[in-house]
PDB file of N, CA and C in Angstrom:
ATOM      1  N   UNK A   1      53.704-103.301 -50.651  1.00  0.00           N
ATOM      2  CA  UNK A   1      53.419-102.510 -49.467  1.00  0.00           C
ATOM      3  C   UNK A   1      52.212-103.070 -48.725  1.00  0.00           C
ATOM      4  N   UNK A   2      51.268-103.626 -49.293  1.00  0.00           N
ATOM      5  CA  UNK A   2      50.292-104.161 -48.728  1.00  0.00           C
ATOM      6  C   UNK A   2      50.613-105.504 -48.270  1.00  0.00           C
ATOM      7  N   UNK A   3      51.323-106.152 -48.356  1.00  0.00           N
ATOM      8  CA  UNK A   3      51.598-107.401 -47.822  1.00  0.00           C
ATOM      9  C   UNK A   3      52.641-106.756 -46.180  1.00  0.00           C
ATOM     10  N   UNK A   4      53.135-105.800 -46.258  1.00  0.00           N
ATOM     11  CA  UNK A   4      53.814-105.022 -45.347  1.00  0.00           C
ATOM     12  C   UNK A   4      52.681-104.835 -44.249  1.00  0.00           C
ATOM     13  N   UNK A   5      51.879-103.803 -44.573  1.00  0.00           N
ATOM     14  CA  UNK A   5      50.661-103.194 -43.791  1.00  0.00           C
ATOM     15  C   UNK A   5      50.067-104.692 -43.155  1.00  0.00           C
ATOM     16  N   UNK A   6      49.568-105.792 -44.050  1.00  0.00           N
ATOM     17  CA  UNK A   6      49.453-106.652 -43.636  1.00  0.00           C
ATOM     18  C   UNK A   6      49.774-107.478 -42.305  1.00  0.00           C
ATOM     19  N   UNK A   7      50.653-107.623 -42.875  1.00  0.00           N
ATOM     20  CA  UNK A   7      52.039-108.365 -41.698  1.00  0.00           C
ATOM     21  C   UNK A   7      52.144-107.549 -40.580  1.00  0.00           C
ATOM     22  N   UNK A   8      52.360-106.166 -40.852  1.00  0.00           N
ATOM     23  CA  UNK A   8      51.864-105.598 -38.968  1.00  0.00           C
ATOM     24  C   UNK A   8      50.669-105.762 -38.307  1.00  0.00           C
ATOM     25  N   UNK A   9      49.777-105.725 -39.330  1.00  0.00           N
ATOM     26  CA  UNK A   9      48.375-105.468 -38.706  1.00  0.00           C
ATOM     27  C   UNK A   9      48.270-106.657 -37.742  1.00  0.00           C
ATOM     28  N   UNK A  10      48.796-108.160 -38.111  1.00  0.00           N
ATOM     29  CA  UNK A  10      48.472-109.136 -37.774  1.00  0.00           C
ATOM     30  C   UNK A  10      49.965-109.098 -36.710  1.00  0.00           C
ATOM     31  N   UNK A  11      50.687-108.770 -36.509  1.00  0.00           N
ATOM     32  CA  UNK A  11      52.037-108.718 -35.359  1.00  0.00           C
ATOM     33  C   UNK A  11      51.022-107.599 -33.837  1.00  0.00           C
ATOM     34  N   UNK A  12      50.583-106.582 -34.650  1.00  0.00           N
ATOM     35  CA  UNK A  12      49.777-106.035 -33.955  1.00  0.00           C
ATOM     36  C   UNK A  12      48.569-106.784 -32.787  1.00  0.00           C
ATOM     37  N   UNK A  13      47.598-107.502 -33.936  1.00  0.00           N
ATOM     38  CA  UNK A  13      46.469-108.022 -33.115  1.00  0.00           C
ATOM     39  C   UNK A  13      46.959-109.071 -32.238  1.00  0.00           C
ATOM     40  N   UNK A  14      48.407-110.172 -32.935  1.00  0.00           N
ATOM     41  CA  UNK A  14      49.251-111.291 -32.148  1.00  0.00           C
ATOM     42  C   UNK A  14      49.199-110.291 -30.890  1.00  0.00           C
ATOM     43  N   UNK A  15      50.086-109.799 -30.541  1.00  0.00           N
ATOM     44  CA  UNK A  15      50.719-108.788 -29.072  1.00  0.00           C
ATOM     45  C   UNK A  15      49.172-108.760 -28.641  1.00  0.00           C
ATOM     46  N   UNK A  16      48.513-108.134 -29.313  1.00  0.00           N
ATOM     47  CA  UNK A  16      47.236-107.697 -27.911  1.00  0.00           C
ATOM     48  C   UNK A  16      46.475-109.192 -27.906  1.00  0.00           C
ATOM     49  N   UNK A  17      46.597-110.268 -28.479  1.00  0.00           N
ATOM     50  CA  UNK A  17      45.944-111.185 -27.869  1.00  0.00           C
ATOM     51  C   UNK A  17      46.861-111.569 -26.510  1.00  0.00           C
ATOM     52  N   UNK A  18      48.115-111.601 -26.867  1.00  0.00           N
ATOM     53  CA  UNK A  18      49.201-112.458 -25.791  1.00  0.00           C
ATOM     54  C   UNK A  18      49.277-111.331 -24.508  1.00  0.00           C
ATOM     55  N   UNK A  19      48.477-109.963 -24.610  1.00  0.00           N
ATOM     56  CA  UNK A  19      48.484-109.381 -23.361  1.00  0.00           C
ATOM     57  C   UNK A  19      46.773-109.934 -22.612  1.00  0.00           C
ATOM     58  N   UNK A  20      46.164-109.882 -23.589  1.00  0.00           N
ATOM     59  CA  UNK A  20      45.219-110.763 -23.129  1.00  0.00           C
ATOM     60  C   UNK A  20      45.325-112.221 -22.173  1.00  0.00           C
ATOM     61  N   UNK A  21      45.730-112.685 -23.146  1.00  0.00           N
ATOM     62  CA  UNK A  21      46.147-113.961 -22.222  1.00  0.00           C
ATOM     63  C   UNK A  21      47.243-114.332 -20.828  1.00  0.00           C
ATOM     64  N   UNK A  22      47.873-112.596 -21.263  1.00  0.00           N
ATOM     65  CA  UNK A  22      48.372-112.652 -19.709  1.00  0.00           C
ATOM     66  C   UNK A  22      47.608-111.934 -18.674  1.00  0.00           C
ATOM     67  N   UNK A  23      46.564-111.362 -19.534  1.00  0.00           N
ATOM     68  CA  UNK A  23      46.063-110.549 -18.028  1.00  0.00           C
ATOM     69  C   UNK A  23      45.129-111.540 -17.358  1.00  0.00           C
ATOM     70  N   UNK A  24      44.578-112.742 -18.414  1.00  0.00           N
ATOM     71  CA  UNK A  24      43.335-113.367 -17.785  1.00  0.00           C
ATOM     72  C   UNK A  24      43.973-114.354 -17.307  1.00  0.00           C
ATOM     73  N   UNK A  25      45.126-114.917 -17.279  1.00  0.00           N
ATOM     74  CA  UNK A  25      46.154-115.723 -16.321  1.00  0.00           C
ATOM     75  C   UNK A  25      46.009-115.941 -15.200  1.00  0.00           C
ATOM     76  N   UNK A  26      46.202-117.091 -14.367  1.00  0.00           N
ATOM     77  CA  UNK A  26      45.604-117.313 -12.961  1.00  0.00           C
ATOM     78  C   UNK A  26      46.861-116.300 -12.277  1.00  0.00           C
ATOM     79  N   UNK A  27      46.956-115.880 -11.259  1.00  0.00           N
ATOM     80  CA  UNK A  27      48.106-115.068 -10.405  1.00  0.00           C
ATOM     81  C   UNK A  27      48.727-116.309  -9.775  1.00  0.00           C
ATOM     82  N   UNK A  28      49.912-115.741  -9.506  1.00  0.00           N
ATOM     83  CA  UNK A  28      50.792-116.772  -8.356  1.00  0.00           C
ATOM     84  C   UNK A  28      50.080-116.674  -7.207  1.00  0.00           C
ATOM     85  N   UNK A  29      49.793-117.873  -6.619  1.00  0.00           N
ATOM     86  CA  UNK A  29      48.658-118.445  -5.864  1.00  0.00           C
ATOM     87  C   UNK A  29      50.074-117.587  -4.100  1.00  0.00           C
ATOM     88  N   UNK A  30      50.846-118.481  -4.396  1.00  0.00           N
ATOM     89  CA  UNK A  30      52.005-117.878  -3.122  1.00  0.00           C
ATOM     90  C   UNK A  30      52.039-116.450  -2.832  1.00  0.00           C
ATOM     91  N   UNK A  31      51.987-115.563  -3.803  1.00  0.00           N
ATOM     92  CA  UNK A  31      51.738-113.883  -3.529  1.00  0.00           C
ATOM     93  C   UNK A  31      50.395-113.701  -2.703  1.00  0.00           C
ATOM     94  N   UNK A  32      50.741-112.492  -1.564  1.00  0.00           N
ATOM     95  CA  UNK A  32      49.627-111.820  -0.307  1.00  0.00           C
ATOM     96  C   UNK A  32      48.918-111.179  -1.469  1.00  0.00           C
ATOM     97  N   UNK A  33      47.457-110.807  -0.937  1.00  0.00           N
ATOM     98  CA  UNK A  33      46.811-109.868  -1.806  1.00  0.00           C
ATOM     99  C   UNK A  33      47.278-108.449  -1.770  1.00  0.00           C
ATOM    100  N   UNK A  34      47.772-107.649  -1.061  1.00  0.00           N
ATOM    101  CA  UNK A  34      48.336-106.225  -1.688  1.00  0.00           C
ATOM    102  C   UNK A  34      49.817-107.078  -2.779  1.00  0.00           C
ATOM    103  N   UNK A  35      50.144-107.531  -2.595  1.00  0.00           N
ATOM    104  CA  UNK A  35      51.638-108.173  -3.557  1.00  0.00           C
ATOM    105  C   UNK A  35      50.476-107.778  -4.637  1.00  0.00           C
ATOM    106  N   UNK A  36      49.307-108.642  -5.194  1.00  0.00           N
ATOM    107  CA  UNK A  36      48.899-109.544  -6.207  1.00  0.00           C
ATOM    108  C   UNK A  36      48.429-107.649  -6.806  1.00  0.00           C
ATOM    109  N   UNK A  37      47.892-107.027  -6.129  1.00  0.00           N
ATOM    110  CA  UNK A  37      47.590-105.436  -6.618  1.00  0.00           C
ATOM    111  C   UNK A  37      48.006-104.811  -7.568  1.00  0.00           C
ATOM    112  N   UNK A  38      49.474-104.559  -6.069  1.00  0.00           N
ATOM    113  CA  UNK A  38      50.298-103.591  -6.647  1.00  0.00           C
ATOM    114  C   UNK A  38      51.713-104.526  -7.627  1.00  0.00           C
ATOM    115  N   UNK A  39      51.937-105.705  -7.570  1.00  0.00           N
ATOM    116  CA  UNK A  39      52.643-106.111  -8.707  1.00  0.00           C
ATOM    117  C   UNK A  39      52.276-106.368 -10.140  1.00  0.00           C
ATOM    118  N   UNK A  40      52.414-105.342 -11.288  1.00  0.00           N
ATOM    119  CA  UNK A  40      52.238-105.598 -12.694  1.00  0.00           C
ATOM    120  C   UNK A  40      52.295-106.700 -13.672  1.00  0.00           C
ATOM    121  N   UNK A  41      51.356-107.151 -14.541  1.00  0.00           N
ATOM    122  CA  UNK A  41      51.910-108.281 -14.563  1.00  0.00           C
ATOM    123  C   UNK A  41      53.044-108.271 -15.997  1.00  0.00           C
ATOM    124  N   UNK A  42      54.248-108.623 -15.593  1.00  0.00           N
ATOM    125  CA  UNK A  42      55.220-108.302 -16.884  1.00  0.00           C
ATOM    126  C   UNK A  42      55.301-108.442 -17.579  1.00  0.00           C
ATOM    127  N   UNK A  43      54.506-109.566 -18.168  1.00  0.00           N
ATOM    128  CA  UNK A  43      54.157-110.511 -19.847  1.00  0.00           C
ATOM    129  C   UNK A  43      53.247-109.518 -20.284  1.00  0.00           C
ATOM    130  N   UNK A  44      51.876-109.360 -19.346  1.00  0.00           N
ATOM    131  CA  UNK A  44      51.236-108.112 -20.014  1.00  0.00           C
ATOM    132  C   UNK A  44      51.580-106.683 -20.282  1.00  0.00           C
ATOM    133  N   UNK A  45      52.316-106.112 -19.900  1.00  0.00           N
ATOM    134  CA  UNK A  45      53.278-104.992 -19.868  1.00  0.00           C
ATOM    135  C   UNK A  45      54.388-104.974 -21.094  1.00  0.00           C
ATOM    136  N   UNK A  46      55.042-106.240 -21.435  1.00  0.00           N
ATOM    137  CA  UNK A  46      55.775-106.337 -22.327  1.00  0.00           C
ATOM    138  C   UNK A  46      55.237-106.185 -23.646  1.00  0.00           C
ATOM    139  N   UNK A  47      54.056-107.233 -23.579  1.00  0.00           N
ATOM    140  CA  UNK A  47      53.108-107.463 -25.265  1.00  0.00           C
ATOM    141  C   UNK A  47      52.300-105.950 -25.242  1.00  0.00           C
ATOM    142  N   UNK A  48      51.744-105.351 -24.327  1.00  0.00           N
ATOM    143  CA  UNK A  48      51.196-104.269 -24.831  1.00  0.00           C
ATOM    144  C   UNK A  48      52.142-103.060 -25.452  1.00  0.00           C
ATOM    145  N   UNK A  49      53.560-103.108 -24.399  1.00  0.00           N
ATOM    146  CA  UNK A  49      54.791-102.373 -25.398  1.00  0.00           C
ATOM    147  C   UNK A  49      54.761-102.486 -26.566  1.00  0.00           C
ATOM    148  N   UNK A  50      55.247-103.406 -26.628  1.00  0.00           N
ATOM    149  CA  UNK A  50      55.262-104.747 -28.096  1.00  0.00           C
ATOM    150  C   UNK A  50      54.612-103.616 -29.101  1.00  0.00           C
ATOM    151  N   UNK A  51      53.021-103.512 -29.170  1.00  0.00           N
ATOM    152  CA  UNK A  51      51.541-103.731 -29.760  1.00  0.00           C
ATOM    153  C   UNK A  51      51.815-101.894 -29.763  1.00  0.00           C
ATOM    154  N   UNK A  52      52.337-101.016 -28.776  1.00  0.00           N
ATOM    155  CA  UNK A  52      52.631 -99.575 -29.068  1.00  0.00           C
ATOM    156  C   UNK A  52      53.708 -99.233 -30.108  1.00  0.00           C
ATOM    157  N   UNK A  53      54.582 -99.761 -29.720  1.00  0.00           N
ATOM    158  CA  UNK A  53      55.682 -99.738 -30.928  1.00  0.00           C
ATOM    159  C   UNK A  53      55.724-100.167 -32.330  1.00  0.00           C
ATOM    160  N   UNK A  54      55.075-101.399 -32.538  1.00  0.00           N
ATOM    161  CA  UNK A  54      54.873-101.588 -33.513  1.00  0.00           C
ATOM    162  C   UNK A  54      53.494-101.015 -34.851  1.00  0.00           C
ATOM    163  N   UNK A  55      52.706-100.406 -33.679  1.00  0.00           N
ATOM    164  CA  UNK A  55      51.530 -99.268 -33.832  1.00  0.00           C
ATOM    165  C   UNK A  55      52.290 -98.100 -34.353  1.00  0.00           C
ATOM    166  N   UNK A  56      53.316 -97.298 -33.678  1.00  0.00           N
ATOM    167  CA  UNK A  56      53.752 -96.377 -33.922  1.00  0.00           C
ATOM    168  C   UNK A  56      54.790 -96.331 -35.322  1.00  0.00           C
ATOM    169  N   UNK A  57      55.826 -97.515 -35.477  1.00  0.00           N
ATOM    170  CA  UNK A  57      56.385 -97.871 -37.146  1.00  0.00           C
ATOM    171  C   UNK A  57      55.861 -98.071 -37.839  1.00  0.00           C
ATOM    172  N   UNK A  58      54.479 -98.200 -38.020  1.00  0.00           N
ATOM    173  CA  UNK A  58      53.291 -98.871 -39.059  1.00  0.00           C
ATOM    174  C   UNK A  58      53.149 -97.437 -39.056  1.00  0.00           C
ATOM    175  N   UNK A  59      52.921 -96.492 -38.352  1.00  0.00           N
ATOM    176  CA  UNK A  59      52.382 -95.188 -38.783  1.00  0.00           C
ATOM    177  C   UNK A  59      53.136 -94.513 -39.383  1.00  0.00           C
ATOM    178  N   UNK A  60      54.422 -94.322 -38.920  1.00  0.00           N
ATOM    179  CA  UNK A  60      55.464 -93.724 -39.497  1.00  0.00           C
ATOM    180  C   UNK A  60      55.975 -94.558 -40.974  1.00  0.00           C
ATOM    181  N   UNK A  61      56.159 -95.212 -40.953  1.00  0.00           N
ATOM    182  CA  UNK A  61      56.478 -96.420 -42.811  1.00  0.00           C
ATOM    183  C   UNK A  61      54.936 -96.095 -43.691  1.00  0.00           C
ATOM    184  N   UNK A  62      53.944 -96.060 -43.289  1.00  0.00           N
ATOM    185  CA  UNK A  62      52.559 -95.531 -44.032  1.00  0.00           C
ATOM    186  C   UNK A  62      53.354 -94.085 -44.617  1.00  0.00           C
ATOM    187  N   UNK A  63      53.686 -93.168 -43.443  1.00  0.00           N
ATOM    188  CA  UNK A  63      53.684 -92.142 -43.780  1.00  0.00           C
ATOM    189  C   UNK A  63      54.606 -91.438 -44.648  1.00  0.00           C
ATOM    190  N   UNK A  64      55.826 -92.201 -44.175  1.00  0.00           N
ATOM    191  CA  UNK A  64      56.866 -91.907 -45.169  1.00  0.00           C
ATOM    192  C   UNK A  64      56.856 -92.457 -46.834  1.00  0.00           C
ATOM    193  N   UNK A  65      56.126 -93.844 -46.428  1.00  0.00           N
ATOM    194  CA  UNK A  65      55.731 -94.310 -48.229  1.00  0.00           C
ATOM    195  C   UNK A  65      55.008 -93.275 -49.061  1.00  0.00           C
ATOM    196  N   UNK A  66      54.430 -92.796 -48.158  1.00  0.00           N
ATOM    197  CA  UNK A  66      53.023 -91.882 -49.057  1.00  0.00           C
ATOM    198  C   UNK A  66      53.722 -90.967 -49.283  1.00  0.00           C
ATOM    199  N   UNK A  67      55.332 -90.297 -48.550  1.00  0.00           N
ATOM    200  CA  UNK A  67      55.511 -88.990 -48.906  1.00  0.00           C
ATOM    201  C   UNK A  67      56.676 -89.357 -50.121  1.00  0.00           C
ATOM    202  N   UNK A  68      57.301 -91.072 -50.255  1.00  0.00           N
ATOM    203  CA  UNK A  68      58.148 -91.108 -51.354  1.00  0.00           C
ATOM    204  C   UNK A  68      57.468 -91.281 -52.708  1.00  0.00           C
ATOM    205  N   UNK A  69      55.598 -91.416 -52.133  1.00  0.00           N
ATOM    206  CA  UNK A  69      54.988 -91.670 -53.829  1.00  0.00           C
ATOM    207  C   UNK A  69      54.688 -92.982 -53.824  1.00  0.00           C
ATOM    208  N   UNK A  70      54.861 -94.370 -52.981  1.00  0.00           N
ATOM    209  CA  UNK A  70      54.884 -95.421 -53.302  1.00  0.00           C
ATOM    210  C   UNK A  70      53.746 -96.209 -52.915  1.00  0.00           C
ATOM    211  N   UNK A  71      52.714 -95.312 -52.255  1.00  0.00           N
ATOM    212  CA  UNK A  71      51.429 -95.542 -52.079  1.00  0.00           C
ATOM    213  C   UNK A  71      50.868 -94.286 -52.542  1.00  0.00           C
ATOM    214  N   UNK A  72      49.611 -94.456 -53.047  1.00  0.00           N
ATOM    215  CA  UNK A  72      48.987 -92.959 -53.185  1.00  0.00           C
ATOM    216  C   UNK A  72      47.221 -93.392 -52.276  1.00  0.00           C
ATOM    217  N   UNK A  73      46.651 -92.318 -52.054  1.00  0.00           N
ATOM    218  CA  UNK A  73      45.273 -91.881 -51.461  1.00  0.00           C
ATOM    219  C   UNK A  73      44.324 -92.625 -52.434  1.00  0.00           C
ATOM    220  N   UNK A  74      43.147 -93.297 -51.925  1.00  0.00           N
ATOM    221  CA  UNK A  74      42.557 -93.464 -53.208  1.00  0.00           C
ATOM    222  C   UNK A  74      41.017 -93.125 -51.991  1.00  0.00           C
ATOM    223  N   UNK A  75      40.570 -91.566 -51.786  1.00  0.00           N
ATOM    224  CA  UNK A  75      39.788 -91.685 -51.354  1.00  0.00           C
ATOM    225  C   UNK A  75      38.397 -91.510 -52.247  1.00  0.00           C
ATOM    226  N   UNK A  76      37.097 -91.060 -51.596  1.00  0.00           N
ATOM    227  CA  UNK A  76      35.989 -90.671 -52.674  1.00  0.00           C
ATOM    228  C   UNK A  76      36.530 -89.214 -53.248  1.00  0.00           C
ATOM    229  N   UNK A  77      36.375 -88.855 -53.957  1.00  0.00           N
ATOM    230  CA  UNK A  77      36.760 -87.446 -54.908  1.00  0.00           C
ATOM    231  C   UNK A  77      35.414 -86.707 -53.958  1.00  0.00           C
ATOM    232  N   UNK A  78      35.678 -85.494 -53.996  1.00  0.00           N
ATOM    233  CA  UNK A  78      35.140 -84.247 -52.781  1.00  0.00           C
ATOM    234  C   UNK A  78      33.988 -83.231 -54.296  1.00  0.00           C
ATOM    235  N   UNK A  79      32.979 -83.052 -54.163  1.00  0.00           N
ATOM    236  CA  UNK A  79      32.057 -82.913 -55.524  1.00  0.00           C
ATOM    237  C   UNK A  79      31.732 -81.442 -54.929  1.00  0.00           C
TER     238      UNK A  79
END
């Protein structure tokens, strides 16, 4: 399971670098400035999807492991 948790964590941080790198992307030089505004940029839009979804199955597979028993809590004990 930890090689699991793993492997998202790092699919996770992948996506938000590659929205990074699309937001700091030069713009299409040919687009007017209201175009360059109000058009989204779609690579960044896609990878941050990406980076929600795969946020949200990592939470839900945590949660359901813990409720089949196959991870347990190992927090400080409460005195």
């Amino acid at each position: 399971m930890g090689y699991f948790i793993t492997l998202f964590l790092l699919l996770i941080i992948a996506s938000l670098a590659s929205a990074g790198f699309f937001m700091l992307r030069r713009k299409d030089p040919t687009l007017h400035d209201e175009q360059k505004k109000s058009a989204p940029n779609q690579g960044m839009v896609r990878a941050l999807t990406i980076r929600i979804g795969l946020s949200v199955v990592l939470f839900i597979s945590v949660l359901i492991a813990w409720q089949l028993g196959l991870i347990q809590p190992t927090g400080l004990p409460i005195k």
